[in-house]
Protein backbone atom coordinates (compact mmCIF):
# COMPACT_ATOMS: atom_id res chain seq x y z
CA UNK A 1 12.36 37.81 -1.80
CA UNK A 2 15.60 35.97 -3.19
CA UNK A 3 15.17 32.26 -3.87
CA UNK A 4 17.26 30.61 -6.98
CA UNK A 5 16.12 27.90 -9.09
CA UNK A 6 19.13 25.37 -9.85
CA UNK A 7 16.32 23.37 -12.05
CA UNK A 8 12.80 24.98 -13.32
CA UNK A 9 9.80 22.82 -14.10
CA UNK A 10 9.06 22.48 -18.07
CA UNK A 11 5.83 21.90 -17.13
CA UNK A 12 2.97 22.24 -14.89
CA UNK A 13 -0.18 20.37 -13.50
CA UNK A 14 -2.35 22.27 -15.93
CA UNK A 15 -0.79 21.05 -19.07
CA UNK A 16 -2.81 19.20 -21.51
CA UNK A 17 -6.21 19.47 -19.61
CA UNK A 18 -7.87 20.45 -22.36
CA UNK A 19 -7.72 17.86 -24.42
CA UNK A 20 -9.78 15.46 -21.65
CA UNK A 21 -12.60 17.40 -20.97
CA UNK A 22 -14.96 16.91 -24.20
CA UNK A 23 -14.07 13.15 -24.48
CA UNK A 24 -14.94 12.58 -21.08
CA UNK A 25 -17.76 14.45 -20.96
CA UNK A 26 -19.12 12.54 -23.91
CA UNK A 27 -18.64 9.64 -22.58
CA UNK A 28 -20.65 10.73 -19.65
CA UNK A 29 -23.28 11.22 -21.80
CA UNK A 30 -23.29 8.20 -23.57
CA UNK A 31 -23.21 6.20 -20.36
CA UNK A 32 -26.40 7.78 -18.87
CA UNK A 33 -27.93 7.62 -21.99
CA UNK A 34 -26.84 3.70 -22.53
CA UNK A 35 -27.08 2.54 -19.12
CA UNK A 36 -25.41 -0.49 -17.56
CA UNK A 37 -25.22 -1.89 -21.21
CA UNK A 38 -22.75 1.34 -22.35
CA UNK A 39 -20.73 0.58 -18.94
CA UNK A 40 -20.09 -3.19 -20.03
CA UNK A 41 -19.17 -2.08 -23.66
CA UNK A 42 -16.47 0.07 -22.89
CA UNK A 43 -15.40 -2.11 -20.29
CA UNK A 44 -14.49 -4.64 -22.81
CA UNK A 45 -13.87 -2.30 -24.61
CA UNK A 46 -11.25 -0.66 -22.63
CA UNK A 47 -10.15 -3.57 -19.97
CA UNK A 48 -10.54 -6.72 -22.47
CA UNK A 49 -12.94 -7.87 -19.08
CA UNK A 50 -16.04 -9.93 -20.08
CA UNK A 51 -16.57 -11.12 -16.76
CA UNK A 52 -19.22 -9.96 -14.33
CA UNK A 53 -19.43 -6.35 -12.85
CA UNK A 54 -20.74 -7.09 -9.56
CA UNK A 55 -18.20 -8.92 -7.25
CA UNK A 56 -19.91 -11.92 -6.26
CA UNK A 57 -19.68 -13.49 -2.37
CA UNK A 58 -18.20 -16.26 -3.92
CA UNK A 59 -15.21 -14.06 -5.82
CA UNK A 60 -14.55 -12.34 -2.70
CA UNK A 61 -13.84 -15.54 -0.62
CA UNK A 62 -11.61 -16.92 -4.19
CA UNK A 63 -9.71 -14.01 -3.94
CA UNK A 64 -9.29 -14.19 0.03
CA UNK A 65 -7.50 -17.40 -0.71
CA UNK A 66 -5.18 -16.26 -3.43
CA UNK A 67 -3.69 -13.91 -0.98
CA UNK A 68 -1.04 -14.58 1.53
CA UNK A 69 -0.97 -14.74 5.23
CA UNK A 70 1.61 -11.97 5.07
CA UNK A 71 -0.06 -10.15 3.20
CA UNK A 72 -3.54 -10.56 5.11
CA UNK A 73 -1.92 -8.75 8.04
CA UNK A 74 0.29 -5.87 6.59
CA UNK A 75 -3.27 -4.98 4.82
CA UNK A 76 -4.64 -5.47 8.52
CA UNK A 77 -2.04 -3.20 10.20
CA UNK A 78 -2.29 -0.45 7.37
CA UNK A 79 -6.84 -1.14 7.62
CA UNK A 80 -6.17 -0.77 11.53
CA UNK A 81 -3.87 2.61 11.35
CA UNK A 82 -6.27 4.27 8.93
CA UNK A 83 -9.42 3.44 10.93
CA UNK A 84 -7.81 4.57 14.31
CA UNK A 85 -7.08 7.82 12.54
CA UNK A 86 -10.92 8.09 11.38
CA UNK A 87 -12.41 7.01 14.57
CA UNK A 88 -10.28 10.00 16.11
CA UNK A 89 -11.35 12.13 13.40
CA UNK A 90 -14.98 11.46 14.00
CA UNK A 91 -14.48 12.06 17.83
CA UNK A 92 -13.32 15.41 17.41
CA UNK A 93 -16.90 16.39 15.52
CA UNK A 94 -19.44 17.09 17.78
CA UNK A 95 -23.04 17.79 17.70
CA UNK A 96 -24.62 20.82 19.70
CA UNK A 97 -27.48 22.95 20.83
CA UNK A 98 -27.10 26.46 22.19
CA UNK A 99 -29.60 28.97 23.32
CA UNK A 100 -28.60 32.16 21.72
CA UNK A 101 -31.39 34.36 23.64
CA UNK A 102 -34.00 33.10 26.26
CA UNK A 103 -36.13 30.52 24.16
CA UNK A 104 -33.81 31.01 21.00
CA UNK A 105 -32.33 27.33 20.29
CA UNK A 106 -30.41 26.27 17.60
CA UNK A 107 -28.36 23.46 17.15
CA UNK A 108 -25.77 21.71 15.01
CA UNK A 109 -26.33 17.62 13.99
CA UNK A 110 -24.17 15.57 11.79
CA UNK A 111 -25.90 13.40 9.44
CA UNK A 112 -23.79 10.58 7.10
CA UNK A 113 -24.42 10.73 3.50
CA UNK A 114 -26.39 7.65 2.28
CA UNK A 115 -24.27 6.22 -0.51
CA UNK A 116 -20.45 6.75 -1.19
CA UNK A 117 -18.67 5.51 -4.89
CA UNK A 118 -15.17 5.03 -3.68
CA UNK A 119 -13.13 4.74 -6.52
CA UNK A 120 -9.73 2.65 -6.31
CA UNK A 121 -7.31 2.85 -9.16
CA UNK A 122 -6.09 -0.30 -11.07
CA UNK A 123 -4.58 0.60 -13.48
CA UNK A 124 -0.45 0.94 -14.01
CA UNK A 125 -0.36 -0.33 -10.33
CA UNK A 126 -2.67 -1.71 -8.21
CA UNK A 127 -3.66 0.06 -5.29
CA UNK A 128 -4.60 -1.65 -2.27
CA UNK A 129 -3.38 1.04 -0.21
CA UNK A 130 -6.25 3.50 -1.96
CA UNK A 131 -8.88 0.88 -0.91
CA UNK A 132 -8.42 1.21 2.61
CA UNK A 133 -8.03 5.02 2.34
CA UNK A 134 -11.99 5.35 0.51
CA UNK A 135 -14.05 2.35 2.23
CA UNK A 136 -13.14 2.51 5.73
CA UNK A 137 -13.23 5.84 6.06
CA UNK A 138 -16.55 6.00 4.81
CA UNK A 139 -17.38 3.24 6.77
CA UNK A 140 -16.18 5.10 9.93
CA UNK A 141 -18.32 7.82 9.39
CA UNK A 142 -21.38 5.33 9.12
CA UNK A 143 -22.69 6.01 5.38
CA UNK A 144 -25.41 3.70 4.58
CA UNK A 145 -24.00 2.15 1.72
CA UNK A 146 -20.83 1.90 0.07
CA UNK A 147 -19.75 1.27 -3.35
CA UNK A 148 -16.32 0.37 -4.35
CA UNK A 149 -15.07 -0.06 -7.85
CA UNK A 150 -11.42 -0.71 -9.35
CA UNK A 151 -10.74 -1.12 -13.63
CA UNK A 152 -10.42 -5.09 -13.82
CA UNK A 153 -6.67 -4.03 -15.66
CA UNK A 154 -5.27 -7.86 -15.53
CA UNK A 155 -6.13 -11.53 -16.40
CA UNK A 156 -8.94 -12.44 -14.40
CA UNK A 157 -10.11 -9.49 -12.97
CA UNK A 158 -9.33 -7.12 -10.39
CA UNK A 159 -6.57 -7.84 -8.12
CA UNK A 160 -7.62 -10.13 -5.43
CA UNK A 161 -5.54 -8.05 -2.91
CA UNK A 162 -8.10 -5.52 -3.93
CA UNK A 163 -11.29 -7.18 -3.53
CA UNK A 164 -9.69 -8.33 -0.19
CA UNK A 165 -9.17 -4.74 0.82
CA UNK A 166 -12.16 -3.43 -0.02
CA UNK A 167 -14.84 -6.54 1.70
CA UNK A 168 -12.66 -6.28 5.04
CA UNK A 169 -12.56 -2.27 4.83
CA UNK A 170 -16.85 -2.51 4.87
CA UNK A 171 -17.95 -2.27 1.07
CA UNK A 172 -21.57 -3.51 0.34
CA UNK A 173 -20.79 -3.42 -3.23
CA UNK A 174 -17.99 -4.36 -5.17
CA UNK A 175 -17.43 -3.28 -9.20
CA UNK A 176 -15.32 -4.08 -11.43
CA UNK A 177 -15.43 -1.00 -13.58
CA UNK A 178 -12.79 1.40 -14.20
CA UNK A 179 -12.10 4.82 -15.69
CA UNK A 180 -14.93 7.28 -16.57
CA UNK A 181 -17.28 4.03 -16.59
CA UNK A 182 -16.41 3.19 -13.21
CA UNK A 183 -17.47 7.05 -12.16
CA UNK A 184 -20.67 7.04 -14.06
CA UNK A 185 -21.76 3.96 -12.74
CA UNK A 186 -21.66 5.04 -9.16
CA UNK A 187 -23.23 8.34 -10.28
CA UNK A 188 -25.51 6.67 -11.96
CA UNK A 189 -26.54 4.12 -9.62
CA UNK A 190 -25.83 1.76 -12.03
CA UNK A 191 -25.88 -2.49 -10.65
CA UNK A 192 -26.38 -0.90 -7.66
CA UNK A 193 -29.90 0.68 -7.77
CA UNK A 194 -28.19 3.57 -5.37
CA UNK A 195 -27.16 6.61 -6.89
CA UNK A 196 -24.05 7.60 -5.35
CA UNK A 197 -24.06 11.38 -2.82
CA UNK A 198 -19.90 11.20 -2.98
CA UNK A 199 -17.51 9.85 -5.33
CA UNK A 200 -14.07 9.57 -3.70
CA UNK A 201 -10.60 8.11 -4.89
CA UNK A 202 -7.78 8.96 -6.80
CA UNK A 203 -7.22 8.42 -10.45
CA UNK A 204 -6.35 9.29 -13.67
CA UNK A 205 -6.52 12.67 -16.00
CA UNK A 206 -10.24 10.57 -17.22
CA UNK A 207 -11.33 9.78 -13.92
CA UNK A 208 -10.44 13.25 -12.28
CA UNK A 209 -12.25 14.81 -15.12
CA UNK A 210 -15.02 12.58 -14.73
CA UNK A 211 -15.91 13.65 -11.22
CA UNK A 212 -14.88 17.31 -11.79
CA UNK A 213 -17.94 17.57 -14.54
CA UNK A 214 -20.27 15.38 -12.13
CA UNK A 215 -19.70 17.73 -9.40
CA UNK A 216 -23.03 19.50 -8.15
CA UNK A 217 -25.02 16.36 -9.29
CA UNK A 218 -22.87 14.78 -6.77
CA UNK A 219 -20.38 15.57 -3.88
CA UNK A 220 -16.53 14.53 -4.70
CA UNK A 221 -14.26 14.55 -2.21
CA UNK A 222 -11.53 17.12 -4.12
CA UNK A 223 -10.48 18.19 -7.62
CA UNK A 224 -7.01 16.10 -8.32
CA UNK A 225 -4.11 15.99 -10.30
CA UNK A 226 -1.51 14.02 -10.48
CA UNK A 227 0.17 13.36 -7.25
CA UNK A 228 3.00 16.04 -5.75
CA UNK A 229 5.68 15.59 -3.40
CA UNK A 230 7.78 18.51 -1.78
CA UNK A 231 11.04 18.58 0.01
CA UNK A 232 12.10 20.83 2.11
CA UNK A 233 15.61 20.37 3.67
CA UNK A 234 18.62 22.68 5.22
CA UNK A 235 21.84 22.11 5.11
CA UNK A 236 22.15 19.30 8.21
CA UNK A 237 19.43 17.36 6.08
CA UNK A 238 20.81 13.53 4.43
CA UNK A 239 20.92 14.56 0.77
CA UNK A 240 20.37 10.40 0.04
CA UNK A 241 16.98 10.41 2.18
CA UNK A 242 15.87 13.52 0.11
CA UNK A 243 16.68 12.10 -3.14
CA UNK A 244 14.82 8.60 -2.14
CA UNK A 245 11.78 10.44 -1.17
CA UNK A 246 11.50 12.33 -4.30
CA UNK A 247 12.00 9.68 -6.54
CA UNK A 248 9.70 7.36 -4.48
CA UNK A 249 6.68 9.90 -5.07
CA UNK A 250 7.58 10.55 -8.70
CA UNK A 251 7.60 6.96 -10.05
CA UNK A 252 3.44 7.99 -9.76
CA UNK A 253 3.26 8.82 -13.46
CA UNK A 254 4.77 11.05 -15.92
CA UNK A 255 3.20 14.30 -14.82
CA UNK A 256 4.37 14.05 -11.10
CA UNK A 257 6.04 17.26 -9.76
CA UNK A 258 8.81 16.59 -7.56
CA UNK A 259 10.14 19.67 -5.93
CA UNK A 260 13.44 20.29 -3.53
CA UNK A 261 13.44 23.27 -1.80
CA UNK A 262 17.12 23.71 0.66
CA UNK A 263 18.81 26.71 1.71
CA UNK A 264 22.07 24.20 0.83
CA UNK A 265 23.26 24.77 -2.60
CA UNK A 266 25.82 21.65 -1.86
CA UNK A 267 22.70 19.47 -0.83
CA UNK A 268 21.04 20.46 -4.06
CA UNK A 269 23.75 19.76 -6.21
CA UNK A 270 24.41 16.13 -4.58
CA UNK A 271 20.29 15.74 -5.51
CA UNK A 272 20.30 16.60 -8.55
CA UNK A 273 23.03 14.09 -9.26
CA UNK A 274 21.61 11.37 -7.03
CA UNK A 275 17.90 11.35 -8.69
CA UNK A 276 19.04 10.44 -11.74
CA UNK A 277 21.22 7.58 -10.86
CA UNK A 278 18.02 6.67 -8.51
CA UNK A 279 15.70 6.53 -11.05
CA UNK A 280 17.71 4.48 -13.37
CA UNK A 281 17.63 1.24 -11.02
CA UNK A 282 14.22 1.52 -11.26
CA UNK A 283 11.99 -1.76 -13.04
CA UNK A 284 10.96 -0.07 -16.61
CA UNK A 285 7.57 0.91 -16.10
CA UNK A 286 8.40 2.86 -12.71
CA UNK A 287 11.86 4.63 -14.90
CA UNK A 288 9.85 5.65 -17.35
CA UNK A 289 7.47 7.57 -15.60
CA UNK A 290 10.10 8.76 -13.24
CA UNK A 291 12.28 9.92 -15.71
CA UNK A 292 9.55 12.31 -17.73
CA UNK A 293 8.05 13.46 -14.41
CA UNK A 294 11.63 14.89 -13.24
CA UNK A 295 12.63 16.08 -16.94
CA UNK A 296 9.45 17.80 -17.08
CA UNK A 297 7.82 18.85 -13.70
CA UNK A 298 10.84 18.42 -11.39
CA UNK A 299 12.28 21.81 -9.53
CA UNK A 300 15.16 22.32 -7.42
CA UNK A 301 15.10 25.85 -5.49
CA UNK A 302 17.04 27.67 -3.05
CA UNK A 303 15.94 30.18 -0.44
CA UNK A 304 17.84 32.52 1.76
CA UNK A 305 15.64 32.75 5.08
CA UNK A 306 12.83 30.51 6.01
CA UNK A 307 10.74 32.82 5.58
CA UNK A 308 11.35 33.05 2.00
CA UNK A 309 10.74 29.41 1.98
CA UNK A 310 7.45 29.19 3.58
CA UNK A 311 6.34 31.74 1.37
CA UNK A 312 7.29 29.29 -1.66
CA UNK A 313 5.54 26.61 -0.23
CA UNK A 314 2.56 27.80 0.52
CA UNK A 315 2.55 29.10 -2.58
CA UNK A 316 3.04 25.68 -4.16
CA UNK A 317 0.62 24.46 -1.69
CA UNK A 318 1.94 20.76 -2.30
CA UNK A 319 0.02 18.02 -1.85
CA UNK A 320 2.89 16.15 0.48
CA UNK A 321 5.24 17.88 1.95
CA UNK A 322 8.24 16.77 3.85
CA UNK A 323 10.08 18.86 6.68
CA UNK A 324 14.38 17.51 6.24
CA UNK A 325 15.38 20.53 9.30
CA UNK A 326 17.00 20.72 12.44
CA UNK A 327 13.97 22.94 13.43
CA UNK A 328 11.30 20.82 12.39
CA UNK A 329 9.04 22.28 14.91
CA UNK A 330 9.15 26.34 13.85
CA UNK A 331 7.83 24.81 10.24
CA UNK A 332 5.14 23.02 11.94
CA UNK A 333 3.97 26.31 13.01
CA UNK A 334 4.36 28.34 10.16
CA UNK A 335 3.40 26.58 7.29
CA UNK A 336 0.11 26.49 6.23
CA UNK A 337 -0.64 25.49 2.87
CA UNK A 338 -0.28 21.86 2.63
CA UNK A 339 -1.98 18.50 1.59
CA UNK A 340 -0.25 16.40 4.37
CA UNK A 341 2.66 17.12 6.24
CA UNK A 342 5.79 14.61 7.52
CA UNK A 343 8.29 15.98 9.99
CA UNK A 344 11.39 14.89 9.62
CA UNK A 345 13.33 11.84 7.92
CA UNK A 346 11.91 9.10 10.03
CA UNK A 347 8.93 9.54 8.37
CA UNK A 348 8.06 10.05 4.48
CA UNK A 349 5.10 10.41 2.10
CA UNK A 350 5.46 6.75 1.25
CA UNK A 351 4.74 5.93 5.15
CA UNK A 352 1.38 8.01 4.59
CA UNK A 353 0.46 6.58 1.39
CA UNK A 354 0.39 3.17 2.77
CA UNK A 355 0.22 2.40 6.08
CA UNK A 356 1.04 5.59 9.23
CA UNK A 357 -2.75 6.51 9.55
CA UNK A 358 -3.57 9.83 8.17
CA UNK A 359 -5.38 9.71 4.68
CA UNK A 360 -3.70 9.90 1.20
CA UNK A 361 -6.59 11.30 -0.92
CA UNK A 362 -5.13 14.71 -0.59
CA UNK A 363 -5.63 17.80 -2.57
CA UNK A 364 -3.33 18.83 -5.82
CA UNK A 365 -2.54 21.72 -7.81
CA UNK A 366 -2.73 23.97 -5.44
CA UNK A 367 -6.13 23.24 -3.80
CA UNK A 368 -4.34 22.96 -0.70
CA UNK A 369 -4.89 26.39 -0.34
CA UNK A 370 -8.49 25.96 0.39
CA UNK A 371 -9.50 22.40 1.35
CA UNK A 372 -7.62 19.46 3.75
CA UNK A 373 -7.34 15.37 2.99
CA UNK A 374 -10.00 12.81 2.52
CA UNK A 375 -11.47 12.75 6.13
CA UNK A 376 -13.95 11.55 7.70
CA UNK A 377 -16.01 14.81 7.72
CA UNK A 378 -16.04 14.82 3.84
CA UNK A 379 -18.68 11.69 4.20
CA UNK A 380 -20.87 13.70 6.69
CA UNK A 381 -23.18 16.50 6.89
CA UNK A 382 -23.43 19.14 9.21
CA UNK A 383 -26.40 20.55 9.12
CA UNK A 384 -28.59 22.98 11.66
CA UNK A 385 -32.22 23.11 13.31
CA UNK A 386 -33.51 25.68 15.37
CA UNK A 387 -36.50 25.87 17.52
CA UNK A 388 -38.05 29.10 19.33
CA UNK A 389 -40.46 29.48 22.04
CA UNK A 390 -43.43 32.09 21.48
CA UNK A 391 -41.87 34.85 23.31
CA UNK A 392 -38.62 34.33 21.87
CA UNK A 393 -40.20 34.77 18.86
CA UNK A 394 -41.52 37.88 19.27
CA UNK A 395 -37.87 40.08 18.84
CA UNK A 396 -36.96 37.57 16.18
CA UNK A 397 -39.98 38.16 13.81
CA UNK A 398 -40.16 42.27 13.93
CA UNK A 399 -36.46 42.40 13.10
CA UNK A 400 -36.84 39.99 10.27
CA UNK A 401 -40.04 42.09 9.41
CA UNK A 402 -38.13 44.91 9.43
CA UNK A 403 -34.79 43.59 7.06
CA UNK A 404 -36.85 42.05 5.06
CA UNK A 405 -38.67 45.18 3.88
CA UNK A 406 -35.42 47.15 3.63
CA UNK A 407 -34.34 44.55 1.29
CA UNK A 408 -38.05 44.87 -0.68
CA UNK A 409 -38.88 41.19 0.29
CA UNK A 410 -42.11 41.87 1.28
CA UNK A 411 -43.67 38.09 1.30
CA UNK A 412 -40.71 37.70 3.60
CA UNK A 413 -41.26 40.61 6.12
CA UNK A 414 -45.02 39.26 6.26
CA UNK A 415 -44.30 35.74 7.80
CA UNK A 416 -43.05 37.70 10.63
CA UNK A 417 -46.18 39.49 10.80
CA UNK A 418 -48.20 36.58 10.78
CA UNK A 419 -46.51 35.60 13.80
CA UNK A 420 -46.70 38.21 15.52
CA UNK A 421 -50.57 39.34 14.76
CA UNK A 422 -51.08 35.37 15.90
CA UNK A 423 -49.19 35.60 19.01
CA UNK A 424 -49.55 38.96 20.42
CA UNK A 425 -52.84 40.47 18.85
CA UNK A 426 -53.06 42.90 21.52
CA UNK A 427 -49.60 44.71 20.70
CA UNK A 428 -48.71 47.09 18.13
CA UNK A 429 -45.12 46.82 16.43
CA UNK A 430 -43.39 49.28 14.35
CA UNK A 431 -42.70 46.97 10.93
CA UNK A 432 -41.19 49.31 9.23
CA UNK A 433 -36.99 49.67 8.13
């Protein structure tokens, strides 16, 4: 395998985890011990917010009217795209029953969890976009009860685009908690009184940590980094395009990989120059992120065959990765590994963070290998039932009989007797392996 890199990463997703996890986890501990009163400390602690937690009916209609018309409807056509998408997604599940032998049933039913925490970051920007991702998705999939919480990072409060999002999307309670409070309050059921089954949402090193540890007392929809974006282009690709798209995913924080991958050594070169001069007409906040995420986690690479570069990426297994080809249709078909996919320059990852439809709580560092999006799925059980006649019974309870003894599980191997000496007394089975 020959692929060149013009520009190698300093570092990598992994860097600096360790010095998260004990903080976080006693924080954790503090705010179960504590209770709501530990969640309102570091609250003020942390977001200078001594307001209320719970988002009243009368802050939610406030910050309806601090929000423009405009602005009412591109959240409404973004809220409309995303739901589509999870309506579809919910269509395409199915519940079942089969008879796998004469009077042998067993069936498949899908069951929504009862309480989702959908977390919604707040913090360096606010994002409404995440808010419609979380609630209605959940809501589509018809969980019981929905919590949504954002930090309240400004002067009065969480943003009112925010709360706006989040009461149209379906929540039936709104927080204003952030960081590892904000997880531990859903976890905990705290001003809720409902314990949360899934926490979902992107944030932070704090709050990704957060749910990582609370994972097994709860669902979460993923373990997350920070956010990816990959590029694939050949040599036909618009070199300007690639170099927008890249730095429009990296201005996410300072630890954002941004990776080019071209069989164009010419379009790599006129890249590397472009991102640069790119990032420096960005406002300050968004440069300075941009600028350490490229210095330290940006790659440029070039692969012979396409192979080759399929290989890389899936290797990668990048959270979003966009398709710059001529061919955009052999890479739909042979790449595998991926958070979300765009095909071709009319779309981007921007599109799909915002507004196109398809979720953008998407797996990083490398999870992609294993697990899709946020979907509606991740908010519903499938679980199985089975129910057997008597005489279907009767094959079914000698061969567990007999497994169960060759494993030396002899209670088990004895409910099948039971059965069987119940419903045929006047046979004789051979119960032995």
């Amino acid at each position: 395998m020959t692929v060149t890199y013009l520009k190698k990463a300093e570092k990598t997703a992994f860097t600096g985890e360790d010095d998260v996890s004990e903080l976080v986890a006693n924080m954790l501990k503090e705010i179960e011990e504590g209770g709501e009163e530990k969640s309102i400390e570091l609250t003020r602690k942390f977001d200078k917010w001594d307001g209320g937690i719970v988002v009243t009916e009368e802050e939610i209609k406030a910050a309806a009217d601090q929000i423009s018309d405009q602005l009412k409807k591109d959240i409404q056509f973004a809220y409309d795209r995303v739901r589509g998408f999870a309506e579809k997604q919910l269509a395409s599940m199915s519940e079942f029953e089969t008879e796998l032998s004469d009077g042998l049933f067993a069936g498949q039913k899908l069951i929504p969890m009862q309480t989702a925490g959908c977390y919604v970051p707040g913090g360096r920007y606010s994002h409404i976009a995440s808010a419609i991702m979380s609630v209605a998705t959940a809501k589509v999939a018809g969980v019981d009860n929905i919590i949504a919480c954002s930090p309240p990072g400004r002067e009065g409060g969480m943003h009112p685009a925010i709360i706006y999002c989040m009461n149209l999307c379906g929540a039936d309670t709104i927080l204003q908690l952030g960081g590892v409070q904000g997880i531990a309050a859903m976890a905990y059921g705290q001003f809720t009184g409902h314990e949360a089954d899934i926490l979902v949402g992107p944030g932070n090193q704090y709050v990704a940590e957060a749910k990582r540890q609370l994972y097994g007392r709860v669902a979460i929809d993923m373990f997350a980094g920070p956010s990816e974006i990959m590029v694939i282009a050949d040599e036909k690709a618009d070199p300007e395009l690639v170099a927008v798209d890249l730095v429009g995913q990296i201005e996410h924080g300072y630890n954002t990989p941004g990776w080019l991958l071209t069989n164009s050594k010419e379009l790599a070169e006129t890249v590397m120059k472009r991102v640069p001069e790119l990032i420096a007409t960005l406002p300050d906040l968004n440069r300075t992120n941009a600028e350490a995420a490229w210095k330290d986690y940006g790659e440029v690479i070039i692969y012979d065959t396409k192979e080759e570069a399929v290989k890389v990426s899936d290797d990668y297994a990048s959270e979003h990765l966009e398709v710059h080809t001529e061919d955009n249709d052999w890479w739909l078909q042979n790449l595998r590994n991926y958070g979300s996919l765009f095909m071709g320059e009319e779309t981007n990852v921007s599109f799909g963070d915002k507004t196109s439809g398809p979720n953008h709580i998407l797996p990083t560092k490398g999870a992609a290998k294993y697990t899709g999006g946020l979907s509606v799925a991740k908010f519903i059980k499938v679980v199985t039932y089975q129910r057997s006649s008597r005489a279907a019974s009767k094959d079914v309870a000698q061969v567990t009989a007999r497994i169960s003894r060759l494993e030396g599980m002899e209670a088990h191997a004895r409910t099948g007797d039971a059965r069987l000496a119940k419903y045929f007394p006047n046979e004789a089975f051979d119960l032995k392996p």
